[in-house]
N, C-alpha and C. Protein backbone atom coordinates (compact mmCIF):
# COMPACT_ATOMS: atom_id res chain seq x y z
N UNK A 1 1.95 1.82 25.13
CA UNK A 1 1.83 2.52 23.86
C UNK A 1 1.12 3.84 24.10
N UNK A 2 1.32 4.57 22.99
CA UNK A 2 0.81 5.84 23.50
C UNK A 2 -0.15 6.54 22.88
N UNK A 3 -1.11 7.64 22.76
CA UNK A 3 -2.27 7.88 22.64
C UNK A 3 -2.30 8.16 20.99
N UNK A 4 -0.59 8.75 20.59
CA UNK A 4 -0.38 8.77 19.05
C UNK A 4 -1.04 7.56 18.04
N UNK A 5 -0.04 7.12 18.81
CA UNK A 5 -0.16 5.27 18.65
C UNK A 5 -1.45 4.55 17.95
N UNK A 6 -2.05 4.85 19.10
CA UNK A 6 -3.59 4.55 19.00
C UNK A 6 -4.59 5.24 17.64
N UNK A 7 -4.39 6.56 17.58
CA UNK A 7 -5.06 7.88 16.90
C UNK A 7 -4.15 6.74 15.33
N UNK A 8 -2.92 6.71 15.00
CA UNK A 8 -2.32 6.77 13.51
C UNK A 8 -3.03 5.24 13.57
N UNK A 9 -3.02 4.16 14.61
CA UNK A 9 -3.54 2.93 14.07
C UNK A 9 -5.13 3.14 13.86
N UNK A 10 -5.91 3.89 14.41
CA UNK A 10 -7.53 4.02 13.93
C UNK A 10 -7.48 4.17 12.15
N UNK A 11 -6.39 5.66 12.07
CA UNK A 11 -6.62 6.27 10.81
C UNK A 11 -6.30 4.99 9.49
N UNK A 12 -4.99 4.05 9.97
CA UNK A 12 -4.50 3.14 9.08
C UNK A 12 -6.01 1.86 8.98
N UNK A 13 -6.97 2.18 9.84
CA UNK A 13 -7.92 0.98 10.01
C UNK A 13 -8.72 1.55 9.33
N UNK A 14 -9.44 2.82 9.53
CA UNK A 14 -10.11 3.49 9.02
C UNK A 14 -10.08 3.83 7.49
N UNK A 15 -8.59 3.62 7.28
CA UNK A 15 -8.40 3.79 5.49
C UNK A 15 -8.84 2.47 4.99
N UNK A 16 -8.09 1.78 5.48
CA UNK A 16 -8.63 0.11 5.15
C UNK A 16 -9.50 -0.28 4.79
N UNK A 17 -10.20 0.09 5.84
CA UNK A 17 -11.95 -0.39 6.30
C UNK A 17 -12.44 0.51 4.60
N UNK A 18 -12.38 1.43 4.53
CA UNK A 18 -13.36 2.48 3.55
C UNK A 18 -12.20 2.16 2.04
N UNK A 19 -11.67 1.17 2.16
CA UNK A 19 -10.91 1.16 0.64
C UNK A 19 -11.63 -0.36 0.21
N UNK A 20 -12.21 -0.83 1.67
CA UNK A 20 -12.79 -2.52 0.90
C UNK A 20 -14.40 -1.82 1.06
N UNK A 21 -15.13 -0.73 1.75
CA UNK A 21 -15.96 -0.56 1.82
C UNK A 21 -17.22 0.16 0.51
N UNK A 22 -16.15 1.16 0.23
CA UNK A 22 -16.87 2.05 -0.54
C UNK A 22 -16.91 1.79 -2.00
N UNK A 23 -18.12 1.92 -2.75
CA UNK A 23 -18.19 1.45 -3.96
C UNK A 23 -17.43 2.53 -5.14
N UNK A 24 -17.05 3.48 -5.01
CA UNK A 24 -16.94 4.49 -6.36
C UNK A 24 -14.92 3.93 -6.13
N UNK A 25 -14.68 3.39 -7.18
CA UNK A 25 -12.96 3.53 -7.40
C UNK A 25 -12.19 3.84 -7.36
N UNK A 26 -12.64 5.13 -7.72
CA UNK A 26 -11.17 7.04 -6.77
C UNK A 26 -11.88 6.82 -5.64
N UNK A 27 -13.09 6.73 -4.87
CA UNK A 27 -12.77 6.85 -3.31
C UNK A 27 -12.15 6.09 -2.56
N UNK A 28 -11.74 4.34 -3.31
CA UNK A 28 -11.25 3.30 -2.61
C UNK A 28 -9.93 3.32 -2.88
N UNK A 29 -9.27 4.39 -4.34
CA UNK A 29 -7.84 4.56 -4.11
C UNK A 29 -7.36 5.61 -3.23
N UNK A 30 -8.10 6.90 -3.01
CA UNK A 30 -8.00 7.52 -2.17
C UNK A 30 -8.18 7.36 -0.62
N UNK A 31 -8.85 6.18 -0.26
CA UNK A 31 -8.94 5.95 0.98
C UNK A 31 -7.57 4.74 1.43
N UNK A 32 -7.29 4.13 0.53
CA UNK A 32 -5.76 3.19 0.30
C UNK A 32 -4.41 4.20 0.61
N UNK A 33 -4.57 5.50 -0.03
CA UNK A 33 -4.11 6.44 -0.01
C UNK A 33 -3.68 6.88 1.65
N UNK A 34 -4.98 6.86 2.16
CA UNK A 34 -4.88 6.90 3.89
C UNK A 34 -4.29 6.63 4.40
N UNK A 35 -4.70 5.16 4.22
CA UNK A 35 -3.50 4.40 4.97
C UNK A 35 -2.67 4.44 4.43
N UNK A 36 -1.78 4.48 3.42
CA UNK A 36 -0.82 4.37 3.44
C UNK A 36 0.29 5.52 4.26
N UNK A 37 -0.65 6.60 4.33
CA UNK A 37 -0.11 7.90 4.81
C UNK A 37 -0.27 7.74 6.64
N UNK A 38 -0.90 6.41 6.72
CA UNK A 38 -0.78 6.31 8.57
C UNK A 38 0.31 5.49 8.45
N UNK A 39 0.63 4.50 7.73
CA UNK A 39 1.76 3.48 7.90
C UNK A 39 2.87 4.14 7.61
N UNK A 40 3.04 5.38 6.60
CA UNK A 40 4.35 6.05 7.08
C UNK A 40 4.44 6.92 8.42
N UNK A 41 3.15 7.35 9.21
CA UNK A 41 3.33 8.08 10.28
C UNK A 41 3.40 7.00 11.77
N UNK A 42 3.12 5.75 11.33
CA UNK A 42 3.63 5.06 12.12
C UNK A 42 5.14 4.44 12.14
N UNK A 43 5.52 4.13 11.13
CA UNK A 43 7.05 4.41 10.55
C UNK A 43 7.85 5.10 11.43
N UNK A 44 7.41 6.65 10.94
CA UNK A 44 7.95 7.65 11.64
C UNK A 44 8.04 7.56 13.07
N UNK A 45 6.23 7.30 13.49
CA UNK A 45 6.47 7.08 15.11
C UNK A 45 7.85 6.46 16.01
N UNK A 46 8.11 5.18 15.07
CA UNK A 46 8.88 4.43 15.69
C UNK A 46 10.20 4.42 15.60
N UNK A 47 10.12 5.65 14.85
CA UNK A 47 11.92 6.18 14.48
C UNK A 47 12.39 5.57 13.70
N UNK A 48 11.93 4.54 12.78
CA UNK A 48 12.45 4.50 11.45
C UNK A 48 12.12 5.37 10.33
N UNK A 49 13.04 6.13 10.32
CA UNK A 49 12.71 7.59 9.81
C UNK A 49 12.81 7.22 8.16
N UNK A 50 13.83 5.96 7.33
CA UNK A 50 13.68 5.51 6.29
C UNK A 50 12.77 4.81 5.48
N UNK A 51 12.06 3.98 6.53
CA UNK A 51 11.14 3.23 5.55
C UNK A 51 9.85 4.26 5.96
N UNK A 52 9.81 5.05 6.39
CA UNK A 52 8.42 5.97 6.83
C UNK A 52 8.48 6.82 5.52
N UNK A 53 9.96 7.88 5.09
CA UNK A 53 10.15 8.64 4.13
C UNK A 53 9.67 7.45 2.33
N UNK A 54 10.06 6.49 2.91
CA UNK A 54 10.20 5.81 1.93
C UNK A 54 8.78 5.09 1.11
N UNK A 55 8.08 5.22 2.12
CA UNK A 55 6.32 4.86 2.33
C UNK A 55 5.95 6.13 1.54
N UNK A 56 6.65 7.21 1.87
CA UNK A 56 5.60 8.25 1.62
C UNK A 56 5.74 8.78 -0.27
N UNK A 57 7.13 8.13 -0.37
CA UNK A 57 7.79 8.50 -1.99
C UNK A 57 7.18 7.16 -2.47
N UNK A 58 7.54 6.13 -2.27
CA UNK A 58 7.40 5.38 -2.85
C UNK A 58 5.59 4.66 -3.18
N UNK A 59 4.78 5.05 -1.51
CA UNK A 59 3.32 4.27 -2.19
C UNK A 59 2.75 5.49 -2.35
N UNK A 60 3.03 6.86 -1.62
CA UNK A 60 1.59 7.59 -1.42
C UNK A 60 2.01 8.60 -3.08
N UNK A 61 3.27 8.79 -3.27
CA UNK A 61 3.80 9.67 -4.46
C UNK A 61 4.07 9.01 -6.13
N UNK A 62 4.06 7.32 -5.63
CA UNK A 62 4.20 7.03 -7.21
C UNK A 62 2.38 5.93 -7.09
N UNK A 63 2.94 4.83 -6.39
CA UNK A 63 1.60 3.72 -6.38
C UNK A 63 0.45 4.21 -6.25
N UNK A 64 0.26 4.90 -5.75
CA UNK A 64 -0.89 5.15 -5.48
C UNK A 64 -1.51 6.46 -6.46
N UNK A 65 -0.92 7.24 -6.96
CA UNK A 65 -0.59 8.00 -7.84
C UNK A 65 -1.58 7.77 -9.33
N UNK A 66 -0.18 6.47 -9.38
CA UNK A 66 -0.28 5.53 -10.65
C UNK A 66 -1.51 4.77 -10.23
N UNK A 67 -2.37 4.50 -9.39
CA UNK A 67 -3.34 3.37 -9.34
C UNK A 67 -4.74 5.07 -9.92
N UNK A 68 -4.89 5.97 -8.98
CA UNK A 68 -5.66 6.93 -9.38
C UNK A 68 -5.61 7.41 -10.93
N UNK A 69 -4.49 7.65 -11.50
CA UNK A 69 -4.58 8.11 -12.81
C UNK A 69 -4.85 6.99 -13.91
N UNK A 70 -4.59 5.21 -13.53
CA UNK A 70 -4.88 4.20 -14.16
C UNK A 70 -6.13 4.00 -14.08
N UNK A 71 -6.73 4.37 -13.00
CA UNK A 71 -8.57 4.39 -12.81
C UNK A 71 -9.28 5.53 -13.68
N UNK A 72 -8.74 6.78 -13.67
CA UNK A 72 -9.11 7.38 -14.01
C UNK A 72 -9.23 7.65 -15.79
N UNK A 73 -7.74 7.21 -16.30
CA UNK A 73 -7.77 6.83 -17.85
C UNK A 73 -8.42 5.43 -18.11
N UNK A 74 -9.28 4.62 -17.68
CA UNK A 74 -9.61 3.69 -18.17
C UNK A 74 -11.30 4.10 -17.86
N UNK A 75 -11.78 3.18 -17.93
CA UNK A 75 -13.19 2.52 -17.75
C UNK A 75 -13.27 2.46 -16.15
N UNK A 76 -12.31 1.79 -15.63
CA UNK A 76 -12.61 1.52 -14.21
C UNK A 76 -12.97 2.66 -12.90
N UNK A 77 -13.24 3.76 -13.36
CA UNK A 77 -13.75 4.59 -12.41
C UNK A 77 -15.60 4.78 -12.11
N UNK A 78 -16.15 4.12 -13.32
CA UNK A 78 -17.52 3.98 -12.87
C UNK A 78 -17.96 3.13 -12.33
N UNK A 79 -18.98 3.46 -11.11
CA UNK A 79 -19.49 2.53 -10.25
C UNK A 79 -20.36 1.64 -11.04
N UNK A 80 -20.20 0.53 -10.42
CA UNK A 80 -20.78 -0.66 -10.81
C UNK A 80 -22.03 -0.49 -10.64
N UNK A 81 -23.22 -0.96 -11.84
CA UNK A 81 -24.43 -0.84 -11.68
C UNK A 81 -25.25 -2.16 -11.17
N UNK A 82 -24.87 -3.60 -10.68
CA UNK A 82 -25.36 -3.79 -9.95
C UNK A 82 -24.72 -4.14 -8.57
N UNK A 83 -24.92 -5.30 -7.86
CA UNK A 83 -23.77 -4.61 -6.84
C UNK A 83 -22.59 -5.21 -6.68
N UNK A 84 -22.01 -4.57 -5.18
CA UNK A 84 -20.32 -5.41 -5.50
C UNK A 84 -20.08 -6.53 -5.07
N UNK A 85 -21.06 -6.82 -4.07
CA UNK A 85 -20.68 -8.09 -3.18
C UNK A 85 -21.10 -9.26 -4.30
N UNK A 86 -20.23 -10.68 -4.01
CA UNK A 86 -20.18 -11.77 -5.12
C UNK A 86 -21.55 -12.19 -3.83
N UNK A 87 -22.69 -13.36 -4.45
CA UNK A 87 -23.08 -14.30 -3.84
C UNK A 87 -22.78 -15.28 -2.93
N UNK A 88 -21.55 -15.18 -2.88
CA UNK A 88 -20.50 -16.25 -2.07
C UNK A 88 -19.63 -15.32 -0.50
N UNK A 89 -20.37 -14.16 -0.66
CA UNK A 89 -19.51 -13.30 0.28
C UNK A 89 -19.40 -14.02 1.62
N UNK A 90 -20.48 -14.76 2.17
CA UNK A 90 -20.65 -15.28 2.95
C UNK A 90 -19.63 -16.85 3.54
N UNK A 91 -19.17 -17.36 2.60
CA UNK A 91 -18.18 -18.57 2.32
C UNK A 91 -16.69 -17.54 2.39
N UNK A 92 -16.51 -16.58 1.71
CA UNK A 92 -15.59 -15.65 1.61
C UNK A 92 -15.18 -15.21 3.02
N UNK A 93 -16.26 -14.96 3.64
CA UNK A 93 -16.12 -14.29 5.47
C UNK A 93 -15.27 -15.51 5.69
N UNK A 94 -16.05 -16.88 5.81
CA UNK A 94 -15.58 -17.72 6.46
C UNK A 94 -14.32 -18.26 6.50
N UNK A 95 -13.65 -18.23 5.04
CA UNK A 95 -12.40 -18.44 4.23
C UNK A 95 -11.92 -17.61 5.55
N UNK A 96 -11.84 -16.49 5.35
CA UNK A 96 -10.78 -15.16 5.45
C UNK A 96 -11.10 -15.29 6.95
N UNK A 97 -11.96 -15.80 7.68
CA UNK A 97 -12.16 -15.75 9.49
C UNK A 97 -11.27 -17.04 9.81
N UNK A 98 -10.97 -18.14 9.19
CA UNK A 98 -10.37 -19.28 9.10
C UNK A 98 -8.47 -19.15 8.83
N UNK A 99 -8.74 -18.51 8.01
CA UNK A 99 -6.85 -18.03 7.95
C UNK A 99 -6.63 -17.50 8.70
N UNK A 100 -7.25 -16.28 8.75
CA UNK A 100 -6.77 -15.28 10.38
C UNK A 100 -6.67 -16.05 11.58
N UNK A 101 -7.59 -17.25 11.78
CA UNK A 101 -7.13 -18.25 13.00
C UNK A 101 -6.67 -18.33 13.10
N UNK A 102 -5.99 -19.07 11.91
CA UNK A 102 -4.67 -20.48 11.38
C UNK A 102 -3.55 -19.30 12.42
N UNK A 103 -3.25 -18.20 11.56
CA UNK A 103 -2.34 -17.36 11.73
C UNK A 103 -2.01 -16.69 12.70
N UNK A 104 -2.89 -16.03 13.63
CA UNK A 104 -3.17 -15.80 14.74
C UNK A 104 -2.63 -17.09 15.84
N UNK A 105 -3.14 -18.40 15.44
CA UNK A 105 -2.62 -19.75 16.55
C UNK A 105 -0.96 -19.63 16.37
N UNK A 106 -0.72 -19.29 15.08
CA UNK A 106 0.89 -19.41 14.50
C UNK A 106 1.81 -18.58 15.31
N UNK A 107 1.12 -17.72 14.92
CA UNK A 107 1.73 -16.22 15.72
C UNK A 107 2.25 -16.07 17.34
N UNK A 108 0.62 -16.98 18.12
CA UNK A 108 0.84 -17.07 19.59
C UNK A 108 1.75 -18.12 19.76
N UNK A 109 1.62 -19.03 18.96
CA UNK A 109 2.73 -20.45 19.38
C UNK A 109 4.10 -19.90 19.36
N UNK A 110 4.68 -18.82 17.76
CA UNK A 110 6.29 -19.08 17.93
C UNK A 110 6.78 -18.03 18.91
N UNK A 111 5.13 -17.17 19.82
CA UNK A 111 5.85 -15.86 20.43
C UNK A 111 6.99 -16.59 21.71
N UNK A 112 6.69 -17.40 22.29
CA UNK A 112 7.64 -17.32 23.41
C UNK A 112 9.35 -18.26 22.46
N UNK A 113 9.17 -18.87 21.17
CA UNK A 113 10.33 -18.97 20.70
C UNK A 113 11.07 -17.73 20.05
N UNK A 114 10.69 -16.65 19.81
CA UNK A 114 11.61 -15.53 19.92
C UNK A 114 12.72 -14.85 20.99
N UNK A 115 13.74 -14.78 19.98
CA UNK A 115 15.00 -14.28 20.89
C UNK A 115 14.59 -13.00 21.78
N UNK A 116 15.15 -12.70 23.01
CA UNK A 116 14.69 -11.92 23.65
C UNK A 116 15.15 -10.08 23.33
N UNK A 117 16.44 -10.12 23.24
CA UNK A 117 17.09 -8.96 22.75
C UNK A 117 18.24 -9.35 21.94
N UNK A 118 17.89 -8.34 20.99
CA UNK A 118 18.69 -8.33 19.81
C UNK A 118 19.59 -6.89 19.95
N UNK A 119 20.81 -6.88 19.61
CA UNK A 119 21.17 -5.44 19.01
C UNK A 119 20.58 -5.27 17.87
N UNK A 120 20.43 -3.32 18.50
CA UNK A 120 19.73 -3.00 17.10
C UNK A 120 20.93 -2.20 16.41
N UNK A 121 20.80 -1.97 14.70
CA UNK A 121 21.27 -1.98 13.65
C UNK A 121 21.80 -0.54 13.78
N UNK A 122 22.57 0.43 13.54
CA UNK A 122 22.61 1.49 13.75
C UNK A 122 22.69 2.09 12.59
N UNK A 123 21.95 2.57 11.86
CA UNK A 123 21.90 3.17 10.18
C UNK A 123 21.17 4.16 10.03
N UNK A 124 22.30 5.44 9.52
CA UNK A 124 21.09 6.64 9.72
C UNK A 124 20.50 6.80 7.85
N UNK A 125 19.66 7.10 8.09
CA UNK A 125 19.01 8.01 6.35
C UNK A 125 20.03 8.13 5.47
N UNK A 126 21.20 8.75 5.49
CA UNK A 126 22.25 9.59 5.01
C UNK A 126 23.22 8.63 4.31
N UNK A 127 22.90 7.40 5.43
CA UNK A 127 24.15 5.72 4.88
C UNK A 127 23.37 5.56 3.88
N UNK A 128 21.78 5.52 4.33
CA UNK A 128 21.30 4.74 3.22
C UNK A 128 21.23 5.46 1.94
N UNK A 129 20.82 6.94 2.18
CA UNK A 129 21.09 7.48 0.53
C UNK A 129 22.10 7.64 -0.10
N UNK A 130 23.31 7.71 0.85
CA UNK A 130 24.57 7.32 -0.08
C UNK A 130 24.84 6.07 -0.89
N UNK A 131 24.17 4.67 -0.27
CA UNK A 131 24.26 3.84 -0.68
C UNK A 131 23.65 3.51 -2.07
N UNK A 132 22.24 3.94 -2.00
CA UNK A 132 21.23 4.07 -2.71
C UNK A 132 22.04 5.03 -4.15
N UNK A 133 22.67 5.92 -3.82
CA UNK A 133 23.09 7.03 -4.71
C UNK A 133 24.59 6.14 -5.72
N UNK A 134 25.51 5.47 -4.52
CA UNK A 134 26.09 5.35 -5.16
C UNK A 134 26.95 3.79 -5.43
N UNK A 135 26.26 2.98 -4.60
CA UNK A 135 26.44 0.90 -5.03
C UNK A 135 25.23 0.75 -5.77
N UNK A 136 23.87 1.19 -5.65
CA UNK A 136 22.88 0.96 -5.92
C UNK A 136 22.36 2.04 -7.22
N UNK A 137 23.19 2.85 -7.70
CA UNK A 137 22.35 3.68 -8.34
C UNK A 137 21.88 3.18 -10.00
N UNK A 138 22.38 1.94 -10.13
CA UNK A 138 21.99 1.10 -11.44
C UNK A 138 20.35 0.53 -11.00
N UNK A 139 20.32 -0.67 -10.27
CA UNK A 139 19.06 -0.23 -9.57
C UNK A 139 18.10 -0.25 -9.63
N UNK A 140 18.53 1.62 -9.04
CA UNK A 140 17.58 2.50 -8.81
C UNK A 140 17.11 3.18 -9.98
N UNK A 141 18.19 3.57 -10.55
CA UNK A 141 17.60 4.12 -12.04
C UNK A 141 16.92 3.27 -13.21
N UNK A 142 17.28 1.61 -13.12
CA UNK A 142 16.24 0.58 -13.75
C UNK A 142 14.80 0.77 -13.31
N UNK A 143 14.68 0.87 -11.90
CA UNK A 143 13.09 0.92 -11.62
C UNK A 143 12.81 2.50 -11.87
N UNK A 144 13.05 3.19 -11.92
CA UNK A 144 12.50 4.47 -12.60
C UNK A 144 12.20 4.48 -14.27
N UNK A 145 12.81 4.01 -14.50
CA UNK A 145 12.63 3.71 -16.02
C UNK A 145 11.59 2.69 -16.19
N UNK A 146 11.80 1.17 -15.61
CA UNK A 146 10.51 0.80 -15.86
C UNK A 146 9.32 1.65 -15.01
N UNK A 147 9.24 2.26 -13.62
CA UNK A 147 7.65 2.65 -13.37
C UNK A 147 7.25 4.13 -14.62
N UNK A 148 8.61 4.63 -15.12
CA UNK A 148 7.46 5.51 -16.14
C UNK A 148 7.20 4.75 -17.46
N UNK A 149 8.22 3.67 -17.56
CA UNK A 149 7.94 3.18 -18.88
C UNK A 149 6.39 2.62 -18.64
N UNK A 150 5.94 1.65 -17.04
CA UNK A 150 4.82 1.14 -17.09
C UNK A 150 3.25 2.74 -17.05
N UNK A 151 3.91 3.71 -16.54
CA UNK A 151 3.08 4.98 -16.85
C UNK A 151 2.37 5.06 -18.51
N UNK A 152 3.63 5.48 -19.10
CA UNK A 152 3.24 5.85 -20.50
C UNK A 152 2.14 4.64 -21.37
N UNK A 153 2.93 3.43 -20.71
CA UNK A 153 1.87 2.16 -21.66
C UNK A 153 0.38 2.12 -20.67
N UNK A 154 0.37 2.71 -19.73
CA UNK A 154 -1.10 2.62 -18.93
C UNK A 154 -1.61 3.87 -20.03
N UNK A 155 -1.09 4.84 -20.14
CA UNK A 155 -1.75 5.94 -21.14
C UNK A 155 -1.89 5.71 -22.30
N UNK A 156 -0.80 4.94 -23.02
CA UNK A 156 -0.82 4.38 -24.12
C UNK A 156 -2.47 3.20 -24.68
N UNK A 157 -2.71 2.73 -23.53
CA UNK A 157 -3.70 1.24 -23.80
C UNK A 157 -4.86 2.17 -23.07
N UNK A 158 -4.90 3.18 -22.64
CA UNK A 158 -5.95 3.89 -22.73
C UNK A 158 -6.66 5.08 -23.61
N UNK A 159 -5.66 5.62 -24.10
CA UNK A 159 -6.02 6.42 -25.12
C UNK A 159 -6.28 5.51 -26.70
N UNK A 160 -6.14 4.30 -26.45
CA UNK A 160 -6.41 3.33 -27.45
C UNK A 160 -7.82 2.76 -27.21
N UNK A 161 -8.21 2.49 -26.15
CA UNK A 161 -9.33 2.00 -25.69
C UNK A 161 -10.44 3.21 -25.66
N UNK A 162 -10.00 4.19 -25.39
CA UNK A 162 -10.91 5.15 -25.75
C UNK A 162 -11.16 5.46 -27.35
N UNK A 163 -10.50 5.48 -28.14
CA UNK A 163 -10.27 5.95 -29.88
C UNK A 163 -11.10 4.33 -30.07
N UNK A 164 -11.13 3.10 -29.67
CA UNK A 164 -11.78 1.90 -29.81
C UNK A 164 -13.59 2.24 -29.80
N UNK A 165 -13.57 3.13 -28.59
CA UNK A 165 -14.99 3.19 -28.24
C UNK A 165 -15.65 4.29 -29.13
N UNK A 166 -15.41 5.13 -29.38
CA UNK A 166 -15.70 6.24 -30.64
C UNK A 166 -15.99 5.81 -31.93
């Protein structure tokens, strides 16, 4: 692997790490934000040039978007005044150090039952936006309609919740 490699997986760890770390709400969607912008440059790395483009429209241009402006019209952008960690964080480690085992043992067991070489798929960008444009364009244009329809009602139940508090 190569030194890229290394540098886009820190940054995707590094977003991670500071989206469960940091207490203020825009810094933990903005640091989600990160990563998501290393997992399309790892995407890219690997020459899937579709789901990388597709990372970058779909989490870093609408989800993530929509999670900042839903923080920001509500209540949920002020830091919590006492703190964040539950009393149980400690049982929580253990939970979450216990699955990663489980999964990790899973993982090493079925590696040597994997097929060795596969052909790979040959599909450029261009198939897929034709496809997208024109078997798929019902869809595609349903989920655009619902993510602004779910936009307007995030503005909607906030400009209500605010006129509530007045």
């Amino acid at each position: 692997m190569s030194l890229v490699f290394y540098l886009i997986a820190a940054l995707v760890v590094a977003g991670g790490l500071a989206a469960m770390m940091l207490k203020n709400t825009v810094h933990c969607a903005l640091a989600v934000t990160v990563a998501f912008a290393g997992l399309a440059l790892l995407f890219l790395n690997l020459d899937a040039q579709f789901a990388g483009f597709a990372q970058i429209l779909v989490y870093i241009g609408a989800v993530a978007i929509l999670v900042v402006f839903a923080i920001l019209l509500t209540k949920g952008s002020e830091t919590p005044k006492d703190g964040v960690f539950s009393q149980t964080w400690l049982t929580g480690l253990a939970v979450a150090s216990a699955v990663f085992a489980v999964l990790g043992w899973a993982v090493l067991q079925t590696a040597p039952m994997l097929p060795r070489a596969t052909a790979t798929p040959v599909v450029s960008v261009q198939q897929i936006g034709q496809a997208l444009i024109g078997q798929y364009v019902l869809p595609l244009e349903i989920i655009a309609v619902l993510l602004t329809a779910a936009l307007i009602g995030a503005v909607i139940v906030a400009i209500h919740e605010k006129e509530g508090a007045n």
